[in-house]
Protein backbone atom coordinates (compact mmCIF):
# COMPACT_ATOMS: atom_id res chain seq x y z
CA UNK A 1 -8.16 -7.36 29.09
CA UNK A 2 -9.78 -10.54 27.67
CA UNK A 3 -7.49 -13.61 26.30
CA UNK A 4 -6.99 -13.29 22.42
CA UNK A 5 -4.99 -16.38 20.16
CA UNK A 6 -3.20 -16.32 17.04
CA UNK A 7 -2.73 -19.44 15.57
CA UNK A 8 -0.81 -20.28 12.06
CA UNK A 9 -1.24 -22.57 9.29
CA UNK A 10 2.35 -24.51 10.69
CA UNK A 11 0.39 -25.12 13.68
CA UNK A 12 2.31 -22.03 15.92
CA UNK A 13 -0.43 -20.18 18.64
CA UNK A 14 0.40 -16.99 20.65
CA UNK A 15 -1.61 -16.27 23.42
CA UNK A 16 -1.99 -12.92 24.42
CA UNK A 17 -4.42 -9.94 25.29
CA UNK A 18 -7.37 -8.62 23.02
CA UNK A 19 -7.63 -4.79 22.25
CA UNK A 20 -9.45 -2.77 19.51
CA UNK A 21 -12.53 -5.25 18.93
CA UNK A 22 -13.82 -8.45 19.84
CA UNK A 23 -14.24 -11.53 17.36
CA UNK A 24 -12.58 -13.74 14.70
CA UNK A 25 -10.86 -13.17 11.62
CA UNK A 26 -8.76 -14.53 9.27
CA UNK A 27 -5.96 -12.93 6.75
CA UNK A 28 -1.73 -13.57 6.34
CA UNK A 29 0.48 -12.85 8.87
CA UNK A 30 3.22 -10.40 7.74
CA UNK A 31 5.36 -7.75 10.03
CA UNK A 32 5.98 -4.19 9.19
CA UNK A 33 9.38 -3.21 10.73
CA UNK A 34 8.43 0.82 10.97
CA UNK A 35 9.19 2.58 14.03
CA UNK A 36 6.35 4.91 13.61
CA UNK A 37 3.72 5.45 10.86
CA UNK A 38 1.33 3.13 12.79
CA UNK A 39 -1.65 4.83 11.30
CA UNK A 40 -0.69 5.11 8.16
CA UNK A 41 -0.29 1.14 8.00
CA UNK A 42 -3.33 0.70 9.52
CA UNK A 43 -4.72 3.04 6.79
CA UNK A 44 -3.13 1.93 4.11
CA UNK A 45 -5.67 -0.29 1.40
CA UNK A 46 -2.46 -2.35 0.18
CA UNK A 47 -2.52 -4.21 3.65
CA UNK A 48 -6.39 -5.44 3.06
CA UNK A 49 -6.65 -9.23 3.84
CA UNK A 50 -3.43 -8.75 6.56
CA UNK A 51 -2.94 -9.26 9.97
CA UNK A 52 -0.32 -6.95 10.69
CA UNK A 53 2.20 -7.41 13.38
CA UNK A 54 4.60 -4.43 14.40
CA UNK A 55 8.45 -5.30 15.31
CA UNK A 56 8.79 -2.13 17.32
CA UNK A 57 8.16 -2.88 20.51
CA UNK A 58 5.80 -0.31 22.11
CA UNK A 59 3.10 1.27 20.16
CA UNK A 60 0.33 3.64 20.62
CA UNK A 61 2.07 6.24 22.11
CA UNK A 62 1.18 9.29 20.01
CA UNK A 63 -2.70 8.09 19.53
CA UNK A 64 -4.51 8.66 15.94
CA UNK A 65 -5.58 11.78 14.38
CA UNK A 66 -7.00 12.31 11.45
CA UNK A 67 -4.97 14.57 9.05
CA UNK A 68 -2.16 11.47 8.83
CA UNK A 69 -4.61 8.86 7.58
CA UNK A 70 -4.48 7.11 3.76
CA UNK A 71 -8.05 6.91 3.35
CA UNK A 72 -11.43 6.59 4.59
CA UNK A 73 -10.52 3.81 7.37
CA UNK A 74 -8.20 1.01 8.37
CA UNK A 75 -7.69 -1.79 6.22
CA UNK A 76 -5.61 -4.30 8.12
CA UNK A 77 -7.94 -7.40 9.19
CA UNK A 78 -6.47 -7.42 13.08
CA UNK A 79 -3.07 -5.58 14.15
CA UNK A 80 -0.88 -7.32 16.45
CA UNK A 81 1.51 -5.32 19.05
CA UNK A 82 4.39 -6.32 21.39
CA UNK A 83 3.22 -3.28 24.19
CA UNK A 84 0.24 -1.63 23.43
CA UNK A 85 0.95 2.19 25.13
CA UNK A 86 -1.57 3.15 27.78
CA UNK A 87 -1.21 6.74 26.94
CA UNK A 88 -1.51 9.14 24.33
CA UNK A 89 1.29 11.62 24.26
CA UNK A 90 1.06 13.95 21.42
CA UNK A 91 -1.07 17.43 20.86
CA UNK A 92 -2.33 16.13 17.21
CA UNK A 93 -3.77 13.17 18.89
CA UNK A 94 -8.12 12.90 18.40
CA UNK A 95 -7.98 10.08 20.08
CA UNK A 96 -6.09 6.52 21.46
CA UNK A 97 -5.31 3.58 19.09
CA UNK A 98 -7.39 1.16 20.68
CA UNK A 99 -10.56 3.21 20.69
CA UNK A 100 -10.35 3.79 17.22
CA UNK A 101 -9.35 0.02 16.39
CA UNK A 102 -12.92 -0.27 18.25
CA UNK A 103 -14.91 1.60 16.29
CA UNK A 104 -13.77 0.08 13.19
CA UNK A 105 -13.95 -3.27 14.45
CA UNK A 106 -10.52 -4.28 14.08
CA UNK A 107 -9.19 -7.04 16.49
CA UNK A 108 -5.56 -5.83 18.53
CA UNK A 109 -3.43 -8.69 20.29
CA UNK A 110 -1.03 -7.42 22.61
CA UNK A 111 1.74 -9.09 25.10
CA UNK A 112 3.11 -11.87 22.99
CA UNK A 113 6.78 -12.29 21.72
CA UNK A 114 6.63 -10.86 18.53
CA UNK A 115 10.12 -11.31 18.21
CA UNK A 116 9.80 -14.67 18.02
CA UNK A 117 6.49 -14.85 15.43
CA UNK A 118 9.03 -12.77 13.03
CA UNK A 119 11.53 -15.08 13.70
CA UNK A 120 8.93 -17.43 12.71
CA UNK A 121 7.91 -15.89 9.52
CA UNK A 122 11.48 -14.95 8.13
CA UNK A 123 12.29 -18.86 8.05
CA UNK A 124 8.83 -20.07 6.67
CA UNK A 125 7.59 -17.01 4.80
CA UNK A 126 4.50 -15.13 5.52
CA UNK A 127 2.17 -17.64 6.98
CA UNK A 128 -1.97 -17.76 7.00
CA UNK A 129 -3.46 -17.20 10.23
CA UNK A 130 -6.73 -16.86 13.02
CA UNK A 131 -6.71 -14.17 15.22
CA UNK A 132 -9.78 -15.06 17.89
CA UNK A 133 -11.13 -13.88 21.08
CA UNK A 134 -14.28 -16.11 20.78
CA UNK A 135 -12.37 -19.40 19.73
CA UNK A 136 -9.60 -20.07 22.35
CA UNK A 137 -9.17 -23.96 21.07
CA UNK A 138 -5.61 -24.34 20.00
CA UNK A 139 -6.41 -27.39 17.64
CA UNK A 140 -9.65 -25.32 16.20
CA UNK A 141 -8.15 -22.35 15.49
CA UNK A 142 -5.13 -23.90 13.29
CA UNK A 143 -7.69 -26.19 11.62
CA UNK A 144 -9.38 -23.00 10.87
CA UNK A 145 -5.83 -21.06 9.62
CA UNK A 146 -4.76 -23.92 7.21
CA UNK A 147 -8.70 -23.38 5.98
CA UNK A 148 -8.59 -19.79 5.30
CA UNK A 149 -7.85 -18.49 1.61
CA UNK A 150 -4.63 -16.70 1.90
CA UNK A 151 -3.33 -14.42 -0.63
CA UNK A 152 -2.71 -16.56 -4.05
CA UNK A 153 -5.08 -16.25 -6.70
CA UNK A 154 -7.88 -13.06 -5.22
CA UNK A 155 -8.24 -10.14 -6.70
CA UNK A 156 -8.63 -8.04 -3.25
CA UNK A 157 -8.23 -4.51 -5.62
CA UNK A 158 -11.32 -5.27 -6.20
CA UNK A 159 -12.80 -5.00 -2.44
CA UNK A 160 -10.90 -1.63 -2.15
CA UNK A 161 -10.92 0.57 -5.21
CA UNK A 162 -13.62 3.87 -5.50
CA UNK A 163 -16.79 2.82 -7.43
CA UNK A 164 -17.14 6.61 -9.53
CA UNK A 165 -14.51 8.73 -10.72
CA UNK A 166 -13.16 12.10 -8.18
CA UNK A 167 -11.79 14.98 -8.70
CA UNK A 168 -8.80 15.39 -5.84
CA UNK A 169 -7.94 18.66 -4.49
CA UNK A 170 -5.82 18.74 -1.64
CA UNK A 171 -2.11 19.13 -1.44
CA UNK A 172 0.08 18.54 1.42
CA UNK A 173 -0.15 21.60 3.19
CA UNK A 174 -3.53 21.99 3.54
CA UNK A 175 -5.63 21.00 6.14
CA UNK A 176 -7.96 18.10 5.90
CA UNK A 177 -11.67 18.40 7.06
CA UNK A 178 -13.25 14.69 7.14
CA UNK A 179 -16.88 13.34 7.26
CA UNK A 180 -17.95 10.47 9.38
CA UNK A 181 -17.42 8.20 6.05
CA UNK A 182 -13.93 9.84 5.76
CA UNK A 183 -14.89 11.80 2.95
CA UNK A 184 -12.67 14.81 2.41
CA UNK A 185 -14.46 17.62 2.87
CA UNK A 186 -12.29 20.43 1.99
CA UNK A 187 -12.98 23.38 0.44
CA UNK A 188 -11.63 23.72 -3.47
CA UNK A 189 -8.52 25.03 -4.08
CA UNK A 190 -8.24 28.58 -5.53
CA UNK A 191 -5.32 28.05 -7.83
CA UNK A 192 -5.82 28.18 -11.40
CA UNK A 193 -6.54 24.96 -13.28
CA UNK A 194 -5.79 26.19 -16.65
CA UNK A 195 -1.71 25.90 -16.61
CA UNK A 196 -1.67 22.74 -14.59
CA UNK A 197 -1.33 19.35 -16.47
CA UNK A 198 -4.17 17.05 -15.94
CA UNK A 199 -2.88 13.61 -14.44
CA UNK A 200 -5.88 10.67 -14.03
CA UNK A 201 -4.86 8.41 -11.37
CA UNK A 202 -5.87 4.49 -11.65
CA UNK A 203 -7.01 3.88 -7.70
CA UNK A 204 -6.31 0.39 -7.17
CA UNK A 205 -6.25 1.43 -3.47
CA UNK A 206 -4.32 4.70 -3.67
CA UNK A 207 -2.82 6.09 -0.58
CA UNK A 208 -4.09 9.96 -0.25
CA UNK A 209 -0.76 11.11 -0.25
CA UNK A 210 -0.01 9.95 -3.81
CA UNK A 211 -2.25 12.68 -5.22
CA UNK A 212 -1.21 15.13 -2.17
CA UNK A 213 2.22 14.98 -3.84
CA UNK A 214 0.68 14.91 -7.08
CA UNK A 215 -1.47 18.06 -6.51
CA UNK A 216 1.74 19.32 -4.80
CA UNK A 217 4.03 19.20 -8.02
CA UNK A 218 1.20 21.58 -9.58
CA UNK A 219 -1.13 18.74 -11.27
CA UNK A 220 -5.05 18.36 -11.62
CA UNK A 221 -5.49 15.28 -10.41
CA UNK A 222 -8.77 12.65 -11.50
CA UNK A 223 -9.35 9.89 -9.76
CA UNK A 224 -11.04 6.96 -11.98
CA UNK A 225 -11.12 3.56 -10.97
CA UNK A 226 -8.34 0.61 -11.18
CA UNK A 227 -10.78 -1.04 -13.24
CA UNK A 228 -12.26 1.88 -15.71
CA UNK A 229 -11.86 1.28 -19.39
CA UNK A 230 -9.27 2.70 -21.47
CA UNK A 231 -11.65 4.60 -23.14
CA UNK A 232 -13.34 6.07 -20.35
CA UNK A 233 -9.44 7.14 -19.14
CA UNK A 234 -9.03 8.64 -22.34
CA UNK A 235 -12.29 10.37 -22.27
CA UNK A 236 -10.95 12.76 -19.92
CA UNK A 237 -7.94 13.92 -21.65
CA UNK A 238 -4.79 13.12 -19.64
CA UNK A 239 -1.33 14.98 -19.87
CA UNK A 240 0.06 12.34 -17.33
CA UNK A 241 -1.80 8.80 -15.98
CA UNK A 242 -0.72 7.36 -12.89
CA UNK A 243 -0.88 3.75 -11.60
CA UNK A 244 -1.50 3.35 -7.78
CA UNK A 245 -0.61 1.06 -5.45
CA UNK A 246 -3.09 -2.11 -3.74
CA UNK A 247 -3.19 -5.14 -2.07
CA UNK A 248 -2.98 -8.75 -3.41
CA UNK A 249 -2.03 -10.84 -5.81
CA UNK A 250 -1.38 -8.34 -9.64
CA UNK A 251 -1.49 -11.87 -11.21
CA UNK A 252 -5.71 -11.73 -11.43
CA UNK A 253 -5.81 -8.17 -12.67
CA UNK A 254 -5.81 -9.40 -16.18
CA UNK A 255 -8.54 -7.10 -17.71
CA UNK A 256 -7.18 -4.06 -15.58
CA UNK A 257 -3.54 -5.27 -17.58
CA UNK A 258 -5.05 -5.48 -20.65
CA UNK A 259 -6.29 -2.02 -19.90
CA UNK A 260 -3.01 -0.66 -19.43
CA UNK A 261 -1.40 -2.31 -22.19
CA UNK A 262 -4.14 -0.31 -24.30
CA UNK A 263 -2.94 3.16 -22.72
CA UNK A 264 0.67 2.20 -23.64
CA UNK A 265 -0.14 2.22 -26.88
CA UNK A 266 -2.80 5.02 -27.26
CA UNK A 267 -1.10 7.03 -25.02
CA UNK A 268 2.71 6.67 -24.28
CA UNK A 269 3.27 5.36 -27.55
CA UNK A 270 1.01 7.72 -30.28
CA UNK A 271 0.65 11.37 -27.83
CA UNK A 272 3.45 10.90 -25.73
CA UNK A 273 1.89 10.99 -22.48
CA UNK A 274 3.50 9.96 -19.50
CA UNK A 275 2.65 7.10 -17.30
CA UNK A 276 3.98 6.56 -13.86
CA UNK A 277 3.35 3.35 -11.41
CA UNK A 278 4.00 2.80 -8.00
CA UNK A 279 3.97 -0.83 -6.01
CA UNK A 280 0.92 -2.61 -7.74
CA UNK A 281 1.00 -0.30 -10.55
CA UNK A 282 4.11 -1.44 -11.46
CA UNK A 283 3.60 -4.79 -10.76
CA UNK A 284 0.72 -4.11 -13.38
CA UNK A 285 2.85 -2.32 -15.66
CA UNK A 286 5.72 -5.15 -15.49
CA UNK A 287 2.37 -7.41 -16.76
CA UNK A 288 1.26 -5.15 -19.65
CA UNK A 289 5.00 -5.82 -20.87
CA UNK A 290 5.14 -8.83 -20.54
CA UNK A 291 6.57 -10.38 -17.79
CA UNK A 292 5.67 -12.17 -14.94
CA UNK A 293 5.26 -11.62 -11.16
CA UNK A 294 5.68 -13.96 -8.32
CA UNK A 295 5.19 -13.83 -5.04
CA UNK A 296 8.07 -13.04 -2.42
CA UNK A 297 8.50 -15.44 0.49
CA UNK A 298 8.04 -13.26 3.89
CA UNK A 299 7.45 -9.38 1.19
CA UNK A 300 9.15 -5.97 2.14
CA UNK A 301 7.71 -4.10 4.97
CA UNK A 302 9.11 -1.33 6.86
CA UNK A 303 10.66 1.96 6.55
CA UNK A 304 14.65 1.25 5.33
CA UNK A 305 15.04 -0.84 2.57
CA UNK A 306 18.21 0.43 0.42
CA UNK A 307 17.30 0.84 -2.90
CA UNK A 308 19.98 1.63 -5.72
CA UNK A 309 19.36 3.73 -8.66
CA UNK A 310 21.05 2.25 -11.50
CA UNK A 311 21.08 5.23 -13.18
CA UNK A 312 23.06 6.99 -10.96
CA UNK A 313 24.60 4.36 -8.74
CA UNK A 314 22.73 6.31 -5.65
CA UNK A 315 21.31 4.73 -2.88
CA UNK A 316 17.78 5.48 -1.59
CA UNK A 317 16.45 4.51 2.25
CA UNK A 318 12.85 3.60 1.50
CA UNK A 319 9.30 2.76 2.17
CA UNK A 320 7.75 -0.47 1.23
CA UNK A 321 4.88 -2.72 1.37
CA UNK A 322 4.60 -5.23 -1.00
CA UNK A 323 4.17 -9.22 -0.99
CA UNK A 324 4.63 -9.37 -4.64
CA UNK A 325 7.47 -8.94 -7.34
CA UNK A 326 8.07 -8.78 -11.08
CA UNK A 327 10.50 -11.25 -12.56
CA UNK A 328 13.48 -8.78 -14.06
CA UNK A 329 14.61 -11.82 -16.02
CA UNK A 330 10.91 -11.87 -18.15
CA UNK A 331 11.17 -8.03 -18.76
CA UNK A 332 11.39 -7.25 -23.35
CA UNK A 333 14.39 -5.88 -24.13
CA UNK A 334 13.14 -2.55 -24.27
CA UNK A 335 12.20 -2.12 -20.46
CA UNK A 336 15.13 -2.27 -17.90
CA UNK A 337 15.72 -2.41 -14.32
CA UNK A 338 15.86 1.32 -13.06
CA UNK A 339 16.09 0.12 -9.25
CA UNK A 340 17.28 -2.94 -7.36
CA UNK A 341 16.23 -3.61 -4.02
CA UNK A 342 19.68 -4.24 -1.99
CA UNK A 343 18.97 -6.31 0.83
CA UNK A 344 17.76 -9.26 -1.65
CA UNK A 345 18.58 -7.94 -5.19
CA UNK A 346 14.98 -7.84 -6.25
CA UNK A 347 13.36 -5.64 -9.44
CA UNK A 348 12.52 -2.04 -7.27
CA UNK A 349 12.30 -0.02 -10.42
CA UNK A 350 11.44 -0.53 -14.43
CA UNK A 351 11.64 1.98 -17.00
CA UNK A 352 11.15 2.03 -20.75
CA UNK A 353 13.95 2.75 -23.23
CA UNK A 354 11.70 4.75 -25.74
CA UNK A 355 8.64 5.79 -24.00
CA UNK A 356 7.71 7.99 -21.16
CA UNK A 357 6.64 4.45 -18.89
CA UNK A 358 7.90 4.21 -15.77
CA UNK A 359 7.63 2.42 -12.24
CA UNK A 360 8.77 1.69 -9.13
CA UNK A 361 8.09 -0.71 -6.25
CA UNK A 362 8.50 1.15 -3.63
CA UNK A 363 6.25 4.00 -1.61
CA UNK A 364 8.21 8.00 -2.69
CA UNK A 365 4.96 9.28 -1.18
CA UNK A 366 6.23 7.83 2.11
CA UNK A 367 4.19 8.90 5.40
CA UNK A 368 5.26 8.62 7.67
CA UNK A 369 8.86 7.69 6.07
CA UNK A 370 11.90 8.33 4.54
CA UNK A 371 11.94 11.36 1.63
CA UNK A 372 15.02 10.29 -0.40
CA UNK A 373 12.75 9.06 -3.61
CA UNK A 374 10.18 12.19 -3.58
CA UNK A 375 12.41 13.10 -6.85
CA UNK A 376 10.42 10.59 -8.90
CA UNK A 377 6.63 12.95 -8.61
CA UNK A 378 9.56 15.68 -10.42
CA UNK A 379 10.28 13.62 -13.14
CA UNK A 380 6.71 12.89 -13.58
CA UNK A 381 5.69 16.44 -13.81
CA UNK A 382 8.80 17.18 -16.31
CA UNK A 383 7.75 14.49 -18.27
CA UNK A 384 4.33 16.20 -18.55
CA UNK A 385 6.20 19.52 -20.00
């Protein structure tokens, strides 16, 4: 294999061995602490403008396929691995991580201690970085990661949400038939449309299986752009609208805010329609409340954070992936905390006292991933009733 380098913005380089793609590219360093779910991270349009490095040790070893991806192609900028597996070991498999890092010209680092670059990043936060198989200068390639933009300040929903409003059809138990683009393909379901309440989804960079599960509960499901008006929402008559999740910094969203604020009122408030975010949608929601959102240091990534429900005092093992955070102390005193992340007390959950408005951090659509929150798509779809 050829030589590949990481270098960080504190000056750090790991040297180790290039998979996947060839080149240079920039992003932050953050670690995802999942034992599996590989391709759905890679997948996953919240992680655009991140190099990704895994904390289990080997991975690879079950390949890629594609009924388990969250959308149209990886997102991550370059994916770094402690043990890349030389073989595929699973029946579902199309074919092996690095070819299809290849083909979508995403750069893999393998062999270093990536025990020791988390170590790294839960002391100093998640750090900017170059990961390079062209550029092997030490010196250069820090120079270049103390250059690069980082996360503060860019709208990157922007890059990642759909262009034209969709109509989604499949649920989770179908199969999925995919185009080259990774277009779904599959044929139209035969259930009847007219008893099923109508939920538009706000893609800010959805994950597919958020309107799986939606589709699953017994919704028709529209899929409109994050940044669509609130009139063109309107236009197609929701029972239920849904905020999605995305990468980046919520803080630049303003008009997509401003948007929401509007639905709040039109909707929620005067026809009592639902409304139901999920990571940057309810960062975004937090926002059209009124309070702020700041950035975490090193962000939650993995498969097991404990969650509380303050409802009912119950604890949830979930799914997150999220840099950013809403301030619980800047929430009116008609929104409150529904769900508090346990492992560093931060806001998981908000809900409204009066309205039907509710969010949470966190991923209940979780694939692969713990199922303990799926309860929240239930109260979504009661809500519509």
């Amino acid at each position: 294999m050829d030589t590949a380098k990481l270098a960080l913005e504190d000056g750090s380089v790991f040297t180790g061995r290039a998979f996947g793609a060839r080149g240079e590219i920039d992003g932050e360093v953050v670690f995802n602490t999942s034992m599996t779910g590989y391709q759905e991270i890679l997948t996953d349009p919240s992680y655009h403008g991140q190099i990704v490095a895994m904390t289990y040790p080997e991975i690879g070893n079950y390949g890629v396929n594609a009924e388990d991806a969250e959308s149209g192609k990886p997102w991550v900028r370059g994916f770094i691995v402690r043990e890349l597996s030389s073989r595929v070991s699973n029946f579902r498999a199309d074919e092996s991580l690095e070819s299809y890092l290849e083909k979508h010209g995403i750069i893999g680092l393998a062999g270093i201690d990536t025990r020791a670059l988390v170590r790294l990043t839960r002391v100093q936060g998640a750090l900017k970085g170059i990961l390079s198989t062209t550029d092997l200068d030490d010196a250069s390639l820090v120079d270049k990661a103390r250059k690069s933009p980082g996360m503060l300040g860019r709208d990157l929903a922007r890059e990642v949400m759909p262009r034209e409003a969709t109509v989604w059809e499949p649920g989770l138990m179908q199969d999925f038939l995919f185009d080259s683009s990774g277009k779904d393909q599959t044929a139209k379901s035969e259930k009847s449309s007219a008893k099923r309440p109508h939920v538009v989804a706000l893609d800010y960079g959805m994950k597919w299986n958020i309107p799986r599960h939606l589709v699953e509960i017994g919704c028709r499901v529209t899929v409109v752009p994050g940044s669509a008006s609130a009139e063109a929402i309107l236009e197609h008559k929701p029972d239920g609208l849904f905020l999605s999740n995305g990468p980046g910094d919520p803080r630049p969203l303003a008009a997509e805010t401003e948007t929401i604020k509007t639905l709040i009122r039109k909707a929620a408030d005067a026809r009592g329609v639902p409304i139901f975010g999920i990571c940057l949608g309810h960062q975004l929601l937090g926002q059209a409340f009124g309070a702020d959102t700041f950035k975490l240091k090193f962000g939650h990534r993995g498969a097991n954070h404990p969650v509380r429900n303050e409802a009912s005092g119950k604890v949830e093992i979930t799914t997150q992936n999220h840099g950013f955070a809403v301030d619980p102390s800047t929430l009116p005193a008609d929104v409150v905390p529904s769900h508090v992340n346990l492992n560093d007390q931060t806001l998981e959950g908000l809900r409204h006292t009066r309205l039907p408005v509710f969010g949470v951090q966190y991923h209940p659509e979780a694939s692969a991933g713990p199922h303990d929150s799926q309860y929240l798509f239930a109260e979504f779809r009661a809500a519509m009733s």
